[in-house]
Protein backbone atom coordinates (compact mmCIF):
# COMPACT_ATOMS: atom_id res chain seq x y z
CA UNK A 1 8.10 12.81 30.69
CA UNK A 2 7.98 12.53 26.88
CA UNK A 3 6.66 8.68 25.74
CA UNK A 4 8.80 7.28 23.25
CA UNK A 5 7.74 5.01 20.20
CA UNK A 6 9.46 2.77 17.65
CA UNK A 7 7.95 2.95 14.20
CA UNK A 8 9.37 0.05 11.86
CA UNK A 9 8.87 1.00 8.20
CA UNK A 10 8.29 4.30 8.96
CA UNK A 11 8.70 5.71 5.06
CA UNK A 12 5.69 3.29 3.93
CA UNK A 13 2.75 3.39 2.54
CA UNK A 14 0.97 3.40 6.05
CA UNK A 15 4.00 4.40 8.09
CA UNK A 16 3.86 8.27 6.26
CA UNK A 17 0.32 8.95 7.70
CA UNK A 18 1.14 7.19 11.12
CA UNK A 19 3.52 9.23 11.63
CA UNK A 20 1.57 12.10 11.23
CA UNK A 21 -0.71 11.23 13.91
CA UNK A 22 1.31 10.78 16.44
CA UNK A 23 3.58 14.05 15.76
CA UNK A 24 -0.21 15.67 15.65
CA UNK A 25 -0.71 14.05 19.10
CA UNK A 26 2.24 15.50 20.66
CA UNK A 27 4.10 14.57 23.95
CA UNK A 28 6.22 12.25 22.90
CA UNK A 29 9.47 11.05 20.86
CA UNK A 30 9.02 9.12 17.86
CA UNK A 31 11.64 6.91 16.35
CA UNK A 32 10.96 5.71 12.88
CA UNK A 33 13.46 3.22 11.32
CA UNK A 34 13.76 3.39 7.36
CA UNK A 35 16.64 2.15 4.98
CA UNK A 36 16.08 5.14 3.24
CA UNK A 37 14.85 7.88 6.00
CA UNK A 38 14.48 12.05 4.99
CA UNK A 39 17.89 13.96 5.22
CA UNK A 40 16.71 15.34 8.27
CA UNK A 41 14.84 14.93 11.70
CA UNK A 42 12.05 17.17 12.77
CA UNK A 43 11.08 18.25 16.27
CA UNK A 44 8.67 14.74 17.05
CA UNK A 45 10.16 12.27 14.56
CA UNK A 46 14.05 11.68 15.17
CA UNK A 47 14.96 9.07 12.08
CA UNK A 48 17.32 5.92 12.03
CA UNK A 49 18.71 4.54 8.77
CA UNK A 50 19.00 0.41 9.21
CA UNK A 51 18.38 -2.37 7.51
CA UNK A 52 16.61 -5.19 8.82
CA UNK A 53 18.61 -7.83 6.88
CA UNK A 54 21.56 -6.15 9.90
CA UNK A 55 19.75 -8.44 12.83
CA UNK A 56 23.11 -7.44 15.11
CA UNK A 57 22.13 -3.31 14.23
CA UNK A 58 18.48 -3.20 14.49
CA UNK A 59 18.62 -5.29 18.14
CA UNK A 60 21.38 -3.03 19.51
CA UNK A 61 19.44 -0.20 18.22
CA UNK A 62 16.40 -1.24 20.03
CA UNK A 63 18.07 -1.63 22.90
CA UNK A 64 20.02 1.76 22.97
CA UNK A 65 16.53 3.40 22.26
CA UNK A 66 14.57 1.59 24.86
CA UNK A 67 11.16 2.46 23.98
CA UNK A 68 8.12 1.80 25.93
CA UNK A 69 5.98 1.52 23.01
CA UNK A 70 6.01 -0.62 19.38
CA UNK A 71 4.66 -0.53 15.73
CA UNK A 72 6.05 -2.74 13.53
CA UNK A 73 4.49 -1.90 10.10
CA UNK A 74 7.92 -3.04 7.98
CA UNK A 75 7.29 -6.09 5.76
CA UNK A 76 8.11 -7.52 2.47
CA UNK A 77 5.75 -6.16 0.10
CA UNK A 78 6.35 -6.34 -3.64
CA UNK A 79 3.27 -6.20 -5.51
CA UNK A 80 2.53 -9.38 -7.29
CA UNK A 81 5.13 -11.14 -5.62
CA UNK A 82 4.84 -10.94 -1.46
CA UNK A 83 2.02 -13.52 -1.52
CA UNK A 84 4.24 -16.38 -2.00
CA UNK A 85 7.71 -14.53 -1.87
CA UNK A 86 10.07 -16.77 0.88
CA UNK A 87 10.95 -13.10 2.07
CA UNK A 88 8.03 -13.78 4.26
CA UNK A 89 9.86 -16.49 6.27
CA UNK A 90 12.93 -14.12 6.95
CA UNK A 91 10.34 -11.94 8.12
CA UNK A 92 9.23 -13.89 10.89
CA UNK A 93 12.47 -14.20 12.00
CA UNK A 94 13.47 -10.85 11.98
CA UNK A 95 10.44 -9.48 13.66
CA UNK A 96 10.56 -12.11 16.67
CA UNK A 97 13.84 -10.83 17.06
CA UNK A 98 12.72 -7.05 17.07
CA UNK A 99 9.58 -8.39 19.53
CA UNK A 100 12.63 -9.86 21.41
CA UNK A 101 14.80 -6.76 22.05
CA UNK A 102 12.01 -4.71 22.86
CA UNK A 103 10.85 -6.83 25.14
CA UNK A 104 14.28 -7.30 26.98
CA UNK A 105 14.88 -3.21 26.83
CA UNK A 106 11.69 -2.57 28.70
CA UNK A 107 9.19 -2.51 26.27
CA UNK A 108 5.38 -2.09 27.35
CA UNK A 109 2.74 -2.14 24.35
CA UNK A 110 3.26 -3.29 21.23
CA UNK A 111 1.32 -2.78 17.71
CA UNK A 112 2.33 -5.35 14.84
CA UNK A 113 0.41 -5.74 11.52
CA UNK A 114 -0.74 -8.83 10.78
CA UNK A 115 -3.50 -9.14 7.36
CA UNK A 116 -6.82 -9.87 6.68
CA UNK A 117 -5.06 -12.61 4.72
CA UNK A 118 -4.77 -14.85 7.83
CA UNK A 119 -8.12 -15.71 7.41
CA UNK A 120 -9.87 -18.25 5.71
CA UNK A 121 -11.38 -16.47 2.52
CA UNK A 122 -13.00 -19.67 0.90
CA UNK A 123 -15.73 -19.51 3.79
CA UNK A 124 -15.88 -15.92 4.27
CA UNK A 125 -19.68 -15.11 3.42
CA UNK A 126 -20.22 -12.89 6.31
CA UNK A 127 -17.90 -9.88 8.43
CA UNK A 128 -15.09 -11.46 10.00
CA UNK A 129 -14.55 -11.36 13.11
CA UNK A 130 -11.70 -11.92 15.20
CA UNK A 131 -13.37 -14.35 17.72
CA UNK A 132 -14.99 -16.58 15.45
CA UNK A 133 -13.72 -16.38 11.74
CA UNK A 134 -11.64 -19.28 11.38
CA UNK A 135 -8.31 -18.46 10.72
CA UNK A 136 -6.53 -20.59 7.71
CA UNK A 137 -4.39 -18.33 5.32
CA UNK A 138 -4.08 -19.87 2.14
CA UNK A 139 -0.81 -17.81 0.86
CA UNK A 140 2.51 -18.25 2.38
CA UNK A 141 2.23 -14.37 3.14
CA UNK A 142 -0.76 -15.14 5.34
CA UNK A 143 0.37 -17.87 6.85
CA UNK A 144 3.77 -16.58 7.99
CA UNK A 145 1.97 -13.17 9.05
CA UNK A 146 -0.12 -15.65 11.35
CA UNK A 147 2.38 -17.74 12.04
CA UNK A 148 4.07 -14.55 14.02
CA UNK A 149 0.97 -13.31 15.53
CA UNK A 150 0.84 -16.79 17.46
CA UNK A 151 4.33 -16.98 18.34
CA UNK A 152 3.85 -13.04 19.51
CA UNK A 153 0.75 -14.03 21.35
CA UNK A 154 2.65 -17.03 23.10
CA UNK A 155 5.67 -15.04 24.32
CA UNK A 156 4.74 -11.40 25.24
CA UNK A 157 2.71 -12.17 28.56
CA UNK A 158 5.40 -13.87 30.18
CA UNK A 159 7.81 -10.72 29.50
CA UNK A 160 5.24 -7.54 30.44
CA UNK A 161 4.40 -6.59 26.91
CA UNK A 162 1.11 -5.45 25.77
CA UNK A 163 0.58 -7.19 22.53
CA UNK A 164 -1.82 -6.26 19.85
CA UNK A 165 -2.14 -7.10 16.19
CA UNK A 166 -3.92 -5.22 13.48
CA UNK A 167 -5.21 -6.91 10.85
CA UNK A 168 -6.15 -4.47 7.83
CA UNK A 169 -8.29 -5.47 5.10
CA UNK A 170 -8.13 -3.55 1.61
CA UNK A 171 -6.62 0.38 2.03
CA UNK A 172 -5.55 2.91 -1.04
CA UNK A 173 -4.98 6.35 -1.02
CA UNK A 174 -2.00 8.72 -1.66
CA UNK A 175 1.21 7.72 -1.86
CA UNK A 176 0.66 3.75 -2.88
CA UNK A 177 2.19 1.73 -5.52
CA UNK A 178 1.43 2.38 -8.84
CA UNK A 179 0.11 -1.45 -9.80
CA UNK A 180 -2.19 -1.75 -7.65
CA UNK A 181 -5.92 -1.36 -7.86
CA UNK A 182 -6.38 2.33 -7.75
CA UNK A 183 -3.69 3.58 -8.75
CA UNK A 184 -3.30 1.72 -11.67
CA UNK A 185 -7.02 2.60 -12.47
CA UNK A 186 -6.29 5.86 -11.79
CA UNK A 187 -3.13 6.52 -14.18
CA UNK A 188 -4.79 4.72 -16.46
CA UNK A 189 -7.83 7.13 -16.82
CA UNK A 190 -5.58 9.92 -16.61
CA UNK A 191 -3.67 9.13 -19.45
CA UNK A 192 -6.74 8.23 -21.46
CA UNK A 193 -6.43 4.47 -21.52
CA UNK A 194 -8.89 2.27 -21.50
CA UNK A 195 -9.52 0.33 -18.41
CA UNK A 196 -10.06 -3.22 -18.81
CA UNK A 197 -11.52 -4.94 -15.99
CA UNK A 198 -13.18 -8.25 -14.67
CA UNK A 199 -17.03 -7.91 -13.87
CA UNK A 200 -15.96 -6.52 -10.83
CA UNK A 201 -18.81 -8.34 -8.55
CA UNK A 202 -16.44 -9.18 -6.01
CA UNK A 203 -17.14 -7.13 -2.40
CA UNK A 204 -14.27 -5.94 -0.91
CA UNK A 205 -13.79 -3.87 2.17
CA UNK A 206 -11.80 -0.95 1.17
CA UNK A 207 -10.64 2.15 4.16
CA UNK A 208 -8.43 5.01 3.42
CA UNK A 209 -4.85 4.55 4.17
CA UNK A 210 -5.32 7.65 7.00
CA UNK A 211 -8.13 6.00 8.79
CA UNK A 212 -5.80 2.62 8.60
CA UNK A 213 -2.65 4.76 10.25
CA UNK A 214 -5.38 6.75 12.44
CA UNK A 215 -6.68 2.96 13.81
CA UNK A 216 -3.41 1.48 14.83
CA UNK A 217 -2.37 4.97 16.77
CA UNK A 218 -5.62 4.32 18.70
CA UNK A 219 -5.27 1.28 19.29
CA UNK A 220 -1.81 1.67 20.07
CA UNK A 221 -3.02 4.09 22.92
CA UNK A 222 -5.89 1.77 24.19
CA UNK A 223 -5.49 -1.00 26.36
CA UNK A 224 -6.77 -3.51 24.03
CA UNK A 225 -4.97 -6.73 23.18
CA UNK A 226 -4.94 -9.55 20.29
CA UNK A 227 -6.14 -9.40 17.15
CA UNK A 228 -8.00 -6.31 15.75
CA UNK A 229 -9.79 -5.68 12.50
CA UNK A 230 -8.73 -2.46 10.68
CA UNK A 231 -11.38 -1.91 8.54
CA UNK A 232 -14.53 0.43 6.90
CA UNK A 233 -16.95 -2.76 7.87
CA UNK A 234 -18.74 -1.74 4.38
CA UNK A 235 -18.52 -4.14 1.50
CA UNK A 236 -18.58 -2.74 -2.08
CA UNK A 237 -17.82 -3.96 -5.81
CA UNK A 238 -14.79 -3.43 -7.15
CA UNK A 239 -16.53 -2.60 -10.36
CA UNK A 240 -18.18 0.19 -8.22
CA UNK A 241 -14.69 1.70 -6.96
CA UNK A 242 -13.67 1.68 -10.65
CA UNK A 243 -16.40 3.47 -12.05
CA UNK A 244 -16.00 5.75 -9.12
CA UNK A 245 -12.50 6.76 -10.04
CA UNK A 246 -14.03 6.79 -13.69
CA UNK A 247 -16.40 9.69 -12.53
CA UNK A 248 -13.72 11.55 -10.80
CA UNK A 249 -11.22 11.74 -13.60
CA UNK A 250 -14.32 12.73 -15.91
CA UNK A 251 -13.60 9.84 -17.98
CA UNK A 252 -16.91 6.80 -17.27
CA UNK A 253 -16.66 6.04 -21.09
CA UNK A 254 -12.59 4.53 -20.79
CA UNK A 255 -14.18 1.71 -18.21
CA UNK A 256 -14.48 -1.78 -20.05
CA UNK A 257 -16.24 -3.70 -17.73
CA UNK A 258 -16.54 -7.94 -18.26
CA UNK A 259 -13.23 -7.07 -21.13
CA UNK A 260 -11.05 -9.46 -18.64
CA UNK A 261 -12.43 -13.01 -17.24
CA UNK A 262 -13.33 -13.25 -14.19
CA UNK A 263 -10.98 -15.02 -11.33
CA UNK A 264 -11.34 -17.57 -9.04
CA UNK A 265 -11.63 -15.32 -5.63
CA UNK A 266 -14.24 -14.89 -2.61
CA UNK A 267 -17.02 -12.73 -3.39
CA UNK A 268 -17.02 -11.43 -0.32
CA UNK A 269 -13.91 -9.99 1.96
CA UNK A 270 -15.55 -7.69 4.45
CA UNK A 271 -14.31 -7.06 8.42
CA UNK A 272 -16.46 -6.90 11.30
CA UNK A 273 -15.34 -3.80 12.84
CA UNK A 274 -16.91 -4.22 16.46
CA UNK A 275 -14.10 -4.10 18.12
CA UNK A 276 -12.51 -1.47 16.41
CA UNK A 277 -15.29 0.66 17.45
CA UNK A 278 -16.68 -0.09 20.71
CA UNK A 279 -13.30 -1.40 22.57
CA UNK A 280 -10.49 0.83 20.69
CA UNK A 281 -13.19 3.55 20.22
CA UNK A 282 -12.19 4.50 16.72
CA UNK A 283 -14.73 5.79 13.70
CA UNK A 284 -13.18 6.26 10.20
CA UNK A 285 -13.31 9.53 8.79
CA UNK A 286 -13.42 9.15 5.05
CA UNK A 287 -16.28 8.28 3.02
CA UNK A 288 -14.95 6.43 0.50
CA UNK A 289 -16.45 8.51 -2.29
CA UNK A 290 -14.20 11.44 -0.82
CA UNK A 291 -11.71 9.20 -0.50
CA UNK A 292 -11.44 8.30 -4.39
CA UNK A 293 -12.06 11.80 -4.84
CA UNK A 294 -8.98 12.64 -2.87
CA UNK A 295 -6.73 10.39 -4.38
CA UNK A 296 -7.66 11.30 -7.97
CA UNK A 297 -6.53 15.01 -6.97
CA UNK A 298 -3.47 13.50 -5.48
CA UNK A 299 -2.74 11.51 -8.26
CA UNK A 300 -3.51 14.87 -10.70
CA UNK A 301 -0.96 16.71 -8.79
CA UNK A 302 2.20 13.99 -8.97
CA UNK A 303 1.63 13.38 -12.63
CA UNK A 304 0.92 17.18 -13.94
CA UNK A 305 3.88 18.85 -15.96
CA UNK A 306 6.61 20.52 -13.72
């Protein structure tokens, strides 16, 4: 018999390439919930228009679905803005009350994406790991994100669920919003801009948005619980992801590197990816120099003449 799965945010910037995985993986029914979903269904993914600000719709919804398995990927994510936005408290909510229904319609494993933010980046000079990086978000976005994970943690043992919470560092590829880092860089170059940037020294631990969706469908089909690390486990410069791009648009001499000043910000944000490998058994498989690569092209294609 067919296993089915709930997919929350389903038309995101993750949720697009999750749900490509598991229609590749076959055998079961996917649900993906969208306020804007595709006109029509397609053999794996059946979609459900709602809005989560309908608490009364999305719980009955759950609970006429009744699926064994979770991943709640929908969020409040303006750029700029979600770090202190007080969306993030209405987001608790309304994800303890999804945790809630699919827990009470016979829910068995659950994936829900926490941040990288949830930990504390003024003492992060090393990988972070789960077990011993302490956790102390200094955003409201982080903290509500880890307020949830605790409050999921406390209640899903006592009502059969399988909890586990991703927590991905710094992803790009296709399909992501125009103002943020690549992107931005990207359009830039291609329409001959210059590109002012900071020094760029900061290390940041960057993984293509694929390998992000391709890490929470494994470890949605592991066994392994709590908090997770989705991440390359490679540190690099931002400077050195800009000049990157640079190099694949053909355009090195548009960078203007040191032209903004520099922020206050960790040096280093990097994940220790242990347990990503050796207990969810998952290997990225882009490079992140193919990666750019890929994403210029992608980028080429959208904004070419039609």
């Amino acid at each position: 018999m067919a296993v089915s799965t709930l997919v929350t945010g389903a038309s995101g910037f993750i949720g697009c390439p999750l749900l490509e995985r598991l229609r590749s993986g076959g055998g079961e029914q996917v649900h993906a919930l969208s306020r804007e979903p595709p006109a029509e269904d397609d053999r794996a993914v059946r979609w459900h228009r709602v809005d989560f600000a309908d608490a009364t719709a999305v719980e009955q919804l759950v609970r006429e679905l009744a699926p064994e398995r979770l991943v709640h990927l929908a969020w409040y994510v303006e750029h700029g803005r979600f770090w202190s936005a007080p969306e993030n408290i209405w987001w608790v909510e309304r994800s303890l009350a999804l945790l809630r229904a699919f827990a009470e319609s016979g829910g068995r494993r659950a994936v829900m994406l926490g941040t990288c933010a949830e930990y504390d980046w003024s003492v992060a000079d090393a990988p972070l790991r789960e077990s011993s990086a302490p956790v102390a978000p200094a955003t409201l976005y982080g903290t509500a994100k880890d307020a949830l994970r605790r409050l999921a943690e406390a209640y899903a043992p006592g009502t059969g669920v399988e909890l586990a919470w991703a927590r991905p560092f710094f992803f790009y590829g296709p399909g992501e919003g125009p103002a943020r880092l690549v992107p931005a860089v990207v359009r830039g170059l291609l329409a001959g801009e210059p590109v002012e940037t900071t020094a760029g020294t900061q290390r940041r631990d960057f993984m293509h948005v694929e390998d992000v969706a391709g890490a929470i469908v494994a470890l949605l089909e592991s066994d392994v619980r709590g908090p997770v690390n989705v991440a390359s486990g490679e540190a690099v410069a931002v400077l050195d992801v800009v000049e990157q791009l640079a190099a694949a648009v053909g355009r090195r001499e548009l960078v203007r590197a040191g032209a903004l000043p520099s922020r206050a910000e960790p040096e280093l944000l990097v994940g220790d990816t242990a347990r990503l490998r050796e207990e969810v058994g998952f290997t990225p498989r882009w490079t992140l120099e193919d990666g750019l690569q890929a994403t210029v092209r992608w980028w080429e294609a959208q904004l070419a003449p039609r």
